[in-house]
Protein backbone atom coordinates (compact mmCIF):
# COMPACT_ATOMS: atom_id res chain seq x y z
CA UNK A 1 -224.97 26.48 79.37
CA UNK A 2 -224.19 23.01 77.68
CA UNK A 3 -220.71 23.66 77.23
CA UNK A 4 -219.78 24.59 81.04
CA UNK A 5 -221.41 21.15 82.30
CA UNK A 6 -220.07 19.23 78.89
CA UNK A 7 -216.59 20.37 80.28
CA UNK A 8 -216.79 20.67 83.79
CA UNK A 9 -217.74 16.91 83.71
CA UNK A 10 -215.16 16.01 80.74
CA UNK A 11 -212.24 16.93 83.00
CA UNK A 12 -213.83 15.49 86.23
CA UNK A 13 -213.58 18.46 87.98
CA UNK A 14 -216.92 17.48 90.05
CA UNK A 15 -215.75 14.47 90.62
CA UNK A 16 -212.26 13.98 91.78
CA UNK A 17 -212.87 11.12 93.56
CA UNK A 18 -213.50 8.47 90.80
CA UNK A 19 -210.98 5.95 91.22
CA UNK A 20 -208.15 4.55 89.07
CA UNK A 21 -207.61 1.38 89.27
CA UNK A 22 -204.55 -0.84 88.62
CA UNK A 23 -205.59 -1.64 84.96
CA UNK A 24 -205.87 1.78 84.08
CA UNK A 25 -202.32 3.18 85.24
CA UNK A 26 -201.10 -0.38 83.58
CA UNK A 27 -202.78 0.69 80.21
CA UNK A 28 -200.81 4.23 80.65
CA UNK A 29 -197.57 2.74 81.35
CA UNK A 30 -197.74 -0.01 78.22
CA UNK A 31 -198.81 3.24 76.05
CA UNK A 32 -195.80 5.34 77.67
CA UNK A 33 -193.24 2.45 76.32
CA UNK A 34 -194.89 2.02 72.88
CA UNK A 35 -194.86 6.50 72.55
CA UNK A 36 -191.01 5.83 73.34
CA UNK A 37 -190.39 2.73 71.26
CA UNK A 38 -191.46 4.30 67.96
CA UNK A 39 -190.15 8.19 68.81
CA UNK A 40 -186.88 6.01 69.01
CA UNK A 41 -187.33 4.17 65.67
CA UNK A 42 -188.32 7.33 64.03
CA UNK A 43 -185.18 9.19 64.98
CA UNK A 44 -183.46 7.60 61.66
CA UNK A 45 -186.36 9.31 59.34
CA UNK A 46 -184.46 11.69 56.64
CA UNK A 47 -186.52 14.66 57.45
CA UNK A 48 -186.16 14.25 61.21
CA UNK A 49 -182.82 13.98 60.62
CA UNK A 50 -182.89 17.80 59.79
CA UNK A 51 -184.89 18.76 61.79
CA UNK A 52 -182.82 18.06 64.90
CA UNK A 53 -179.88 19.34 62.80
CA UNK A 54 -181.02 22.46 62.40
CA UNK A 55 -181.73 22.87 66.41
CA UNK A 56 -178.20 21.21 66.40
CA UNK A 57 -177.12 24.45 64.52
CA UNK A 58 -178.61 27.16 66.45
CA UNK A 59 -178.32 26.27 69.37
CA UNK A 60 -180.45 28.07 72.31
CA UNK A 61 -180.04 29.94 75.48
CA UNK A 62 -179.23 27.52 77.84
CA UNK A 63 -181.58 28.77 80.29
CA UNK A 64 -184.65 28.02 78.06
CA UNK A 65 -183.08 24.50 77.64
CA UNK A 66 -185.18 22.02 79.85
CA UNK A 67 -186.30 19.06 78.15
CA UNK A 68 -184.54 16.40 76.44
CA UNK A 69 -184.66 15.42 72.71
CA UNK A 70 -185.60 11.23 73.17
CA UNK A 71 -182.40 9.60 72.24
CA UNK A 72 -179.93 11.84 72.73
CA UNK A 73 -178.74 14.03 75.83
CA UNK A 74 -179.46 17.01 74.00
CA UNK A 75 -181.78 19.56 75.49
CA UNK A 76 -184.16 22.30 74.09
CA UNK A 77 -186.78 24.14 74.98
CA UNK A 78 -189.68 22.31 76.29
CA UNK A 79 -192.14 23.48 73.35
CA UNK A 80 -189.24 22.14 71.01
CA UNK A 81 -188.71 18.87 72.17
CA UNK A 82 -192.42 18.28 72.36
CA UNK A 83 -192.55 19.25 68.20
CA UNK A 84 -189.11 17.03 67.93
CA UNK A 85 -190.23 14.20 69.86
CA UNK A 86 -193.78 14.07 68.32
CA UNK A 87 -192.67 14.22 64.83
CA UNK A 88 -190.76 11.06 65.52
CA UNK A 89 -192.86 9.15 66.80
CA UNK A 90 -195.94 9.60 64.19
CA UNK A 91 -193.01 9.24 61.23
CA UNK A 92 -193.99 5.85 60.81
CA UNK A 93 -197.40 5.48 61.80
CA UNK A 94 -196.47 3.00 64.09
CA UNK A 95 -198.05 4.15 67.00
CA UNK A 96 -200.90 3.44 68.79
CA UNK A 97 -204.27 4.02 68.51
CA UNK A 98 -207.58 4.45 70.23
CA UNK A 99 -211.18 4.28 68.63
CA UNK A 100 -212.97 6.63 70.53
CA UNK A 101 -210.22 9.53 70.06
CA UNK A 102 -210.43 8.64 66.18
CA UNK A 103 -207.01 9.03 66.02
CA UNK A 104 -203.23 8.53 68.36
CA UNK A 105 -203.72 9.51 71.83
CA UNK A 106 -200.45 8.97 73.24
CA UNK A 107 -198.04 10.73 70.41
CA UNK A 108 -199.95 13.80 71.22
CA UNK A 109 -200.00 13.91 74.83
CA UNK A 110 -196.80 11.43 76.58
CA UNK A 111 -193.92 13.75 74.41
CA UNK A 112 -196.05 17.11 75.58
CA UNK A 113 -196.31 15.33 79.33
CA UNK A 114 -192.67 14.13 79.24
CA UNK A 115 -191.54 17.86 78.07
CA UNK A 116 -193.57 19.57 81.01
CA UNK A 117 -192.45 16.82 83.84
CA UNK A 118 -188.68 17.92 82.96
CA UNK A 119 -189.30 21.26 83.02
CA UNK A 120 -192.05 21.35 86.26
CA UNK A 121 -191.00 18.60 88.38
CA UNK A 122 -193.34 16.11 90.13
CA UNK A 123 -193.82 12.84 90.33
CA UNK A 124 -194.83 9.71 88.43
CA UNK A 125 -198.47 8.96 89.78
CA UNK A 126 -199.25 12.47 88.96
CA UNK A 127 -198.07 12.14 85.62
CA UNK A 128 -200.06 9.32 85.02
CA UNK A 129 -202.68 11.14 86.52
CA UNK A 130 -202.85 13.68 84.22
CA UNK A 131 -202.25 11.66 81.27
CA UNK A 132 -205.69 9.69 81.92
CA UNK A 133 -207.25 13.23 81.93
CA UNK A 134 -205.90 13.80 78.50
CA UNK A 135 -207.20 10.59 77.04
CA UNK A 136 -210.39 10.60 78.60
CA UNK A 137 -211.24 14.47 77.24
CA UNK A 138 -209.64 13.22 73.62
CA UNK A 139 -211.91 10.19 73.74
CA UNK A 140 -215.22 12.36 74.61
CA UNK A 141 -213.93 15.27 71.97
CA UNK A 142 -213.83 12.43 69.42
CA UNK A 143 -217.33 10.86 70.19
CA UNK A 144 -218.93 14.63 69.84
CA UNK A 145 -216.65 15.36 66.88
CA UNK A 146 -214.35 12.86 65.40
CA UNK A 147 -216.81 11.61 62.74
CA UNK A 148 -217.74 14.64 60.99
CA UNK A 149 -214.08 16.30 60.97
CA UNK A 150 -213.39 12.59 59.53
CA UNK A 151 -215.97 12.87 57.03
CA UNK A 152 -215.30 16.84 56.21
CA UNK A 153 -211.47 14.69 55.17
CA UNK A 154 -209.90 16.52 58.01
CA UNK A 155 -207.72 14.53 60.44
CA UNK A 156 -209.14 14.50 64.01
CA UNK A 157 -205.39 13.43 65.72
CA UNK A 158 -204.11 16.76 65.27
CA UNK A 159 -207.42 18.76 66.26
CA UNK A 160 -208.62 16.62 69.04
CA UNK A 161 -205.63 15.94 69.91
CA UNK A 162 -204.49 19.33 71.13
CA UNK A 163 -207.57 19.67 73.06
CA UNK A 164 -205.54 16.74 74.92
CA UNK A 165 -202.79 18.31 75.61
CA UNK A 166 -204.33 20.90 76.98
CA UNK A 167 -206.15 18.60 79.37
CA UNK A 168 -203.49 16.83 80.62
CA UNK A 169 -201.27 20.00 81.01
CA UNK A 170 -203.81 21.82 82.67
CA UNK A 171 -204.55 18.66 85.04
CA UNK A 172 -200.98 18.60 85.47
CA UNK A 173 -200.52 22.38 86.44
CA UNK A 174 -204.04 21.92 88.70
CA UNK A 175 -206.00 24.77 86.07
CA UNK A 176 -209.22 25.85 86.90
CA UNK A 177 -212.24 25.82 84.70
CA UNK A 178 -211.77 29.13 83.24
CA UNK A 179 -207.92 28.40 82.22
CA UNK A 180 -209.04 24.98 80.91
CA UNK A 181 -211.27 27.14 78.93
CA UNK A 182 -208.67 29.83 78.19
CA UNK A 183 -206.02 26.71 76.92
CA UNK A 184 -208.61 25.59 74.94
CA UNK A 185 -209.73 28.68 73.19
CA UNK A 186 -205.99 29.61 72.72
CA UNK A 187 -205.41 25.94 70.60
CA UNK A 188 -209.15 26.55 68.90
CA UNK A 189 -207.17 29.37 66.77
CA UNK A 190 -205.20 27.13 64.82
CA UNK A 191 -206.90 23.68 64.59
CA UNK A 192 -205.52 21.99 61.34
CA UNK A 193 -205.46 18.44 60.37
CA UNK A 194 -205.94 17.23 56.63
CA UNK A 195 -206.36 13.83 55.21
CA UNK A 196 -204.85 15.55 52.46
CA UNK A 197 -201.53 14.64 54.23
CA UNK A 198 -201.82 11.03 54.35
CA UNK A 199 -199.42 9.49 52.65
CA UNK A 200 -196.69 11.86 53.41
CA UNK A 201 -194.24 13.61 56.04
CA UNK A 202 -196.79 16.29 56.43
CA UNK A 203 -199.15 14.32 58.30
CA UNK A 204 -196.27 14.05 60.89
CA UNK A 205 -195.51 17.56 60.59
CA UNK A 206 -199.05 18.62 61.42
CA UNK A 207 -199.28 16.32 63.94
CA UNK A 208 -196.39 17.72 65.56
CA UNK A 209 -197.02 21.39 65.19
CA UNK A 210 -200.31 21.01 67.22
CA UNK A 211 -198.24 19.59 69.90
CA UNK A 212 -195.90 21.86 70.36
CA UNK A 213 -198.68 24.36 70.10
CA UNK A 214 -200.51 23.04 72.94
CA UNK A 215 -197.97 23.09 75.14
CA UNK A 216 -197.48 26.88 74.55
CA UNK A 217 -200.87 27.43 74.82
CA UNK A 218 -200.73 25.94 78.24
CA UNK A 219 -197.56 27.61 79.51
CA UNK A 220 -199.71 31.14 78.52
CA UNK A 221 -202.63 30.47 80.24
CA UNK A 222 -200.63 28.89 83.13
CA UNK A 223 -198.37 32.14 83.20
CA UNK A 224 -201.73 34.48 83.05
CA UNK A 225 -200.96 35.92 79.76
CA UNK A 226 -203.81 34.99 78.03
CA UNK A 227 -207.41 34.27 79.83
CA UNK A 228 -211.08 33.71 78.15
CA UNK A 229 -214.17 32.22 79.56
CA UNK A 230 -215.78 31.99 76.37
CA UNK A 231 -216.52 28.64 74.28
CA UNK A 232 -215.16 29.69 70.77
CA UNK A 233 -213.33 26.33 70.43
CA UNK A 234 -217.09 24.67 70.64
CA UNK A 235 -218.04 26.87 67.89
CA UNK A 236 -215.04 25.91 65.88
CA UNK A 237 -215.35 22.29 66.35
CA UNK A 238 -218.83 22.35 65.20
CA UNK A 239 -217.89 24.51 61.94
CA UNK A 240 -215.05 22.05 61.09
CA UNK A 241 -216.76 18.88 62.01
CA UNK A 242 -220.05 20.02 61.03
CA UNK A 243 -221.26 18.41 63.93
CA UNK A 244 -224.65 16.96 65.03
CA UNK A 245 -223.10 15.15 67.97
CA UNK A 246 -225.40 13.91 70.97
CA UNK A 247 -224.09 16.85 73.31
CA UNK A 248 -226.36 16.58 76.04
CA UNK A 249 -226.46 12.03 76.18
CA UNK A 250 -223.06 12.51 76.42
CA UNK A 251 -223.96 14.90 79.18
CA UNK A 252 -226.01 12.64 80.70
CA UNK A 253 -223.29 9.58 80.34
CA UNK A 254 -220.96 11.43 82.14
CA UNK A 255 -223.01 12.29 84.41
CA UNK A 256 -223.67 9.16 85.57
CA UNK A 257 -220.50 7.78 84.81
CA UNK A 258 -218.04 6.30 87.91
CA UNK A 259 -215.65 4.56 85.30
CA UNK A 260 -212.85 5.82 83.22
CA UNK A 261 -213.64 4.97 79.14
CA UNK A 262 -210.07 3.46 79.74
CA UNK A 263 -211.54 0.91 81.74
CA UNK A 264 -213.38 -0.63 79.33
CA UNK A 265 -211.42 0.62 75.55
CA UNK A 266 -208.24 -0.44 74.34
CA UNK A 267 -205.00 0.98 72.37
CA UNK A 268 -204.80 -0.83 69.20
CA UNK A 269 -200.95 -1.35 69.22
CA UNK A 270 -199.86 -1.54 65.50
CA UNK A 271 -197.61 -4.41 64.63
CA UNK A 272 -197.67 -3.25 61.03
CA UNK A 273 -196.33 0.63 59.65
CA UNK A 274 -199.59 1.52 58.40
CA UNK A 275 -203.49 2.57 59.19
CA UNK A 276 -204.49 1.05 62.28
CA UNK A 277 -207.71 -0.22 60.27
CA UNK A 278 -205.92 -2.11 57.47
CA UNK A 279 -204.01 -3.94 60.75
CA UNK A 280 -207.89 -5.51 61.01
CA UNK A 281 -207.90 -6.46 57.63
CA UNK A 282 -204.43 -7.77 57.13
CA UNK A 283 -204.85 -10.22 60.17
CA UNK A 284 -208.25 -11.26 59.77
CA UNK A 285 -207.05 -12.38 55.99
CA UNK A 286 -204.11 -14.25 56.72
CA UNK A 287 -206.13 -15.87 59.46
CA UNK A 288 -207.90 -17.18 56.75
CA UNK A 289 -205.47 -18.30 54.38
CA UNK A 290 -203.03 -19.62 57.02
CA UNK A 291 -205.98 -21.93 58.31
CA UNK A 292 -206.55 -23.02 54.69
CA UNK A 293 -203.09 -24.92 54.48
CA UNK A 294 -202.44 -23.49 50.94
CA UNK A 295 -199.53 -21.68 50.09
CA UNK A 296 -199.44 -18.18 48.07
CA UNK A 297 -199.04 -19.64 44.94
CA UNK A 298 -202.39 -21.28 45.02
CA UNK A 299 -204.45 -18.17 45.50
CA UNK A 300 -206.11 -17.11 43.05
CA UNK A 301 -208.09 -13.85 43.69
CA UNK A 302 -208.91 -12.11 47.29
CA UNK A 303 -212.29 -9.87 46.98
CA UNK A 304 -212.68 -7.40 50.47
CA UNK A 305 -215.89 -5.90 51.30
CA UNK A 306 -215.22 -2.78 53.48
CA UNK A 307 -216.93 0.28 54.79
CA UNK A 308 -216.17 3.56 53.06
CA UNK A 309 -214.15 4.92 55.60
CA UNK A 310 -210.94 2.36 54.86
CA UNK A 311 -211.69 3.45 51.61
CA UNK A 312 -210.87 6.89 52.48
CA UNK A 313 -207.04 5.61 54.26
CA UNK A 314 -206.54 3.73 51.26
CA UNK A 315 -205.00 6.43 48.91
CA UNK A 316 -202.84 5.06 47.10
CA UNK A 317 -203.30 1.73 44.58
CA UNK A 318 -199.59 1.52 43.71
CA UNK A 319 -197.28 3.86 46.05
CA UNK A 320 -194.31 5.63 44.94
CA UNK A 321 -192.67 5.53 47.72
CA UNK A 322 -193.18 4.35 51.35
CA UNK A 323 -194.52 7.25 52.69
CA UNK A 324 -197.26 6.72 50.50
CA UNK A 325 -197.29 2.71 51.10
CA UNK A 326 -198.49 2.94 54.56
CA UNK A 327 -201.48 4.26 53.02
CA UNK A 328 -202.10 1.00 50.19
CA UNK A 329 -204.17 -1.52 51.87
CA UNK A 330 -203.02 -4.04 48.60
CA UNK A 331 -199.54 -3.22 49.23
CA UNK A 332 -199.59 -4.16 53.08
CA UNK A 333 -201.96 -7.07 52.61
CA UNK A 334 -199.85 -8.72 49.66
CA UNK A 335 -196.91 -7.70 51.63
CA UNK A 336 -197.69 -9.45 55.14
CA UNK A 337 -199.05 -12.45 53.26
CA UNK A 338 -196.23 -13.65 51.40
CA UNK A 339 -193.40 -12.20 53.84
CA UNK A 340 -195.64 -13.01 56.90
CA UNK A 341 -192.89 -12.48 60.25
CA UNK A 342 -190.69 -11.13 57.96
CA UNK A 343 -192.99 -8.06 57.22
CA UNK A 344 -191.44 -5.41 58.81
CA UNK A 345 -187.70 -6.52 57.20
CA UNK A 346 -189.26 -6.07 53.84
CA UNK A 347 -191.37 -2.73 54.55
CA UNK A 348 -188.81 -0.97 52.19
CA UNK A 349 -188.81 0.89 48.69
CA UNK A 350 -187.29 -2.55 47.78
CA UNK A 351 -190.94 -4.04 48.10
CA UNK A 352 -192.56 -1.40 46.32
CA UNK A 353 -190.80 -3.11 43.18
CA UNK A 354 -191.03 -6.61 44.47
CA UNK A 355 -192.69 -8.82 41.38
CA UNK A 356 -194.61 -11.73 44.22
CA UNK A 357 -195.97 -8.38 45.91
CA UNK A 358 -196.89 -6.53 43.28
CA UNK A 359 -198.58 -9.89 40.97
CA UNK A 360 -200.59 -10.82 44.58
CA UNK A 361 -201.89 -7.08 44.73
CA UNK A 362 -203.06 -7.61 41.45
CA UNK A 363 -205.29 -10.22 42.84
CA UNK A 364 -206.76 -8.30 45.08
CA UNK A 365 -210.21 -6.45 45.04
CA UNK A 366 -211.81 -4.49 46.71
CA UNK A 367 -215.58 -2.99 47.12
CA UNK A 368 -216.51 -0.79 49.42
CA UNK A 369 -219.95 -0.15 50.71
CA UNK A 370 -221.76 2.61 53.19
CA UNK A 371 -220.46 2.12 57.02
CA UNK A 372 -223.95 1.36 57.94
CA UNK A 373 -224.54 -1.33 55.59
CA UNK A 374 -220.66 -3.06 56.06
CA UNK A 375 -220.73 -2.11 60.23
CA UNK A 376 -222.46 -4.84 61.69
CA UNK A 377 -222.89 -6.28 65.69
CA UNK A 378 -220.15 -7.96 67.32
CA UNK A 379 -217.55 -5.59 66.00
CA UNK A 380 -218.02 -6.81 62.03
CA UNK A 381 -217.11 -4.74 59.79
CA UNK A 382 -215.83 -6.48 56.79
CA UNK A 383 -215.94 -9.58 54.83
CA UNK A 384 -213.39 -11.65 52.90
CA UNK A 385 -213.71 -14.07 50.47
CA UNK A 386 -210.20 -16.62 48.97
CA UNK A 387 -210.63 -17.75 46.02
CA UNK A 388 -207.90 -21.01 44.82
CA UNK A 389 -207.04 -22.24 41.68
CA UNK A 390 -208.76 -25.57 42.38
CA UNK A 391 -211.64 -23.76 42.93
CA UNK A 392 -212.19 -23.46 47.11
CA UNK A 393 -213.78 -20.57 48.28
CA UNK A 394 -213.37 -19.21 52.10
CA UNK A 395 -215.72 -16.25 53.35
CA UNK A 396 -215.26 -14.78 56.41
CA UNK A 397 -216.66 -11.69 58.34
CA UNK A 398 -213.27 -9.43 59.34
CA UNK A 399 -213.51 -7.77 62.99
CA UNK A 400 -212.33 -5.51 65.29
CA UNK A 401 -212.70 -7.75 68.29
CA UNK A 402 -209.77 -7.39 70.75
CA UNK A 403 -206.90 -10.24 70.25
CA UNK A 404 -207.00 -12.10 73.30
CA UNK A 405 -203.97 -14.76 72.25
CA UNK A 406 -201.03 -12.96 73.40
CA UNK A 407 -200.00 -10.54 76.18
CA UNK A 408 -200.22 -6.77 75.30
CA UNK A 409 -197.27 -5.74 77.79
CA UNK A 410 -195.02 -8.98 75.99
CA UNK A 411 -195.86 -7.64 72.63
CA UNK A 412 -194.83 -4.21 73.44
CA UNK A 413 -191.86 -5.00 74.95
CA UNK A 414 -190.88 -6.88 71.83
CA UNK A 415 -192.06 -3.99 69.77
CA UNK A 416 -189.95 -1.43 71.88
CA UNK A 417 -186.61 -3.96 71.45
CA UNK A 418 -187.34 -3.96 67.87
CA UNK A 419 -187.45 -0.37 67.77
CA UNK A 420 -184.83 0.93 70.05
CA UNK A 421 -182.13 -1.94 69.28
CA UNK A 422 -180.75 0.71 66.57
CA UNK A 423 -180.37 3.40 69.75
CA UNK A 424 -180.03 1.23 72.76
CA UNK A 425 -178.14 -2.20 74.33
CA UNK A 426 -179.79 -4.92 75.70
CA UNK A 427 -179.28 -3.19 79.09
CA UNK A 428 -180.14 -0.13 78.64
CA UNK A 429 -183.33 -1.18 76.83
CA UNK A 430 -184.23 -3.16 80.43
CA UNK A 431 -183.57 0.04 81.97
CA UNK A 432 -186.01 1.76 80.67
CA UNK A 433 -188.70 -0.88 80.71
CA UNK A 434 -188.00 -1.28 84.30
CA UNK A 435 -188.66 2.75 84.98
CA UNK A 436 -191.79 2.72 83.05
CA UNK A 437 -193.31 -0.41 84.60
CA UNK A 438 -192.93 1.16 87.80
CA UNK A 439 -193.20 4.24 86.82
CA UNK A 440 -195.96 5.74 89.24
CA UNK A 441 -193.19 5.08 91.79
CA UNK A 442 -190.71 7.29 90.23
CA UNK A 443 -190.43 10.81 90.08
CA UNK A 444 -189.14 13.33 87.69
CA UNK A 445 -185.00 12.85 88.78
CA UNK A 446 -186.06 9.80 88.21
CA UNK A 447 -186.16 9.95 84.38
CA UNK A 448 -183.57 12.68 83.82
CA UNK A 449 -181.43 10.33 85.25
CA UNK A 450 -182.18 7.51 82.88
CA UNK A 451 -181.79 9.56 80.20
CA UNK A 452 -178.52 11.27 81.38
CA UNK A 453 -177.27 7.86 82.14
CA UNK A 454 -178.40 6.28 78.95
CA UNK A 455 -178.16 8.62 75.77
CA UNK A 456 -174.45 9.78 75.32
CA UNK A 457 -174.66 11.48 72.02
């Protein structure tokens, strides 16, 4: 039976002996601050806003109160601050990514991880640990699945994603195959994810839900409640995705595999509030024009060749509102062009109105053509083409190739400051960073200290 081996191999649990190297528990760590930067950030949202006032409002018994709300010494139940925590962190779609998941790893498993570790104690390494187990399981979920539950417009990140949760948890809680299978099974009940969503708070919400959901699932099979050593969850997947994935190569890769996919793949950490893919786009164009020496005013049209798929993130031409901007590839391209640093400042309903953003998206087209024919080697998958008013033309292919000119763990630092500033002091921003860095070192007092220490409110 495929799907015993597929997961049996998934979760390593032939193969406990594969080992992680420095890099990898350095990757974890960087994606632990950014998962905290932007659930910090995000507590300011409106809607998440009333959400914590409601739990504010009915307060709960304080027995079943174990795990901290991020920001605040407030505690709920585990299962609630994973939903709370979540939700604020995906708010902005500022948090990371990673390819082979098709969607955000670490908003779906570090607030589920962080929940569990307050409420079963343990220690940092393991943590870590289990974490890697989630991400590796998302990442082989997505490579079987992720394309056809993109391409059936459903949103992997919430479906996949709780598949992660349960692999970390379960790794966490030392599961055995048949209540790996049960958690899954239990979370294969309610997969949802729409594309539908983009563009507004529900994305977040769903996101969030399947989180929280998880985790329960987890805490059932991990209590005995619940047990099944069936594969329904396969048979859902392939329904959803409508799935033709390479089942047993990926077998056979695993197989034969002594690396973690982390040792090779990267987060894409967002420096912009919108789809990771228009990030691509937006750099590899101003890359252009800043190497041109021209200003704004001398551009006179931008024409994008894209595959179909940023055609699907790109719902909206002209957003209402910016919800619905981080889903305009014209509106964050015009913006980041003519505010440049400044971008973030001036990612604001202001903008949406703002005449030099809205006369430069005017300028822009865009034509998108089948992934096939616009994917090409050597990460291509795009082209651009400036045209001035004294008639100079500059073409160049866009790519995903990794940024090499800057330090990840610098940027993400500045990213977290930027974010938490409107939470946190200089000093208590270092504390943090200082945990984390260390953080397979540390233990779960560890962090409820922080947090007690930090977070007054």
């Amino acid at each position: 039976m495929y799907e015993k081996e597929l997961i049996t191999k998934m979760l390593r649990l032939d193969n406990k002996e594969i080992k992680i190297t420095k890099k990898i528990y350095d990757k974890l760590k960087i994606s632990i601050i950014d998962t905290l930067g932007v659930s910090l950030l995000g507590k300011k949202n409106l809607l998440y806003i009333k959400f914590y006032d409601f739990y504010n409002k009915n307060p709960q018994n304080s027995l079943f109160s174990t795990s901290f709300i991020w920001g605040s010494k407030r505690k709920v139940s585990a299962i609630d601050a994973t939903f709370l925590n979540t939700f604020a962190g995906h708010i902005e779609d500022f948090d990371n990514i990673l390819y082979p998941t098709f969607g955000h790893p670490s908003v779906m498993l570090n607030p589920a991880m962080f929940s569990l570790y307050e409420y079963k104690e343990s220690d940092g390494k393991r943590f870590l640990d289990a974490l890697l187990i989630g991400i590796e399981s998302m990442s082989y979920f997505g490579i079987l699945f992720g394309e056809g539950l993109r391409n059936k417009k459903l949103h992997p990140t919430p479906i996949i994603g709780s598949l992660g949760v349960i692999a970390s948890l379960g790794n966490y809680l030392d599961f055995s195959l048949e209540e790996y299978i049960s958690g899954f099974n239990l979370v294969g009940t309610s997969f949802s994810g729409f594309q539908s969503s983009f563009g507004s708070e529900l994305k977040s919400f769903q996101v969030a839900s399947s989180a929280s959901t998880a985790l329960k699932a987890a805490l059932y099979t991990h209590e005995g409640i619940y047990n099944s050593i069936n594969y329904r969850f396969i048979d859902n997947l392939d329904l959803l995705s409508n799935s033709k994935g390479e089942k047993d190569e990926l077998i056979h890769m695993l197989t034969h595999s002594n690396s973690w996919i982390l040792e090779d793949e990267d987060f894409l950490y967002k420096k912009f509030p919108c789809c990771g893919y228009f990030q691509h786009v937006m750099e590899g164009v101003y890359g252009v024009y800043n190497n041109s020496g021209n200003s704004i005013s001398a551009i006179k049209k931008i024409s994008l060749i894209l595959p179909e798929y940023i055609g699907e993130a790109n719902k909206f031409e002209l957003p209402a509102n910016t919800e619905e901007a981080k889903f305009s590839l014209k509106f964050n391209l015009a913006l980041y062009l003519i505010y440049e640093d400044n971008y973030l400042g001036n990612f604001n309903y202001l903008s949406l109105k703002d005449e030099k953003v809205l006369n430069l998206m005017n300028q822009i087209d865009i034509e998108y053509k089948k992934n096939d024919l616009c994917v090409l080697e050597n990460d291509i998958f795009g082209y651009v083409e400036l045209h001035y008013y004294n008639d100079n033309v500059q073409i160049k292919n866009i790519s995903l190739a990794k940024e090499t000119n800057y330090s990840i763990e610098s940027m993400i630092e500045e990213k977290f400051y930027h974010c938490a500033s409107n939470i946190l002091n200089y000093k208590e921003i270092q504390n943090i960073l200082y945990l984390v860095k260390d953080f397979e070192n540390t233990n779960s007092e560890d962090w409820k200290k922080i947090q007690n220490d930090i977070f007054k409110k």
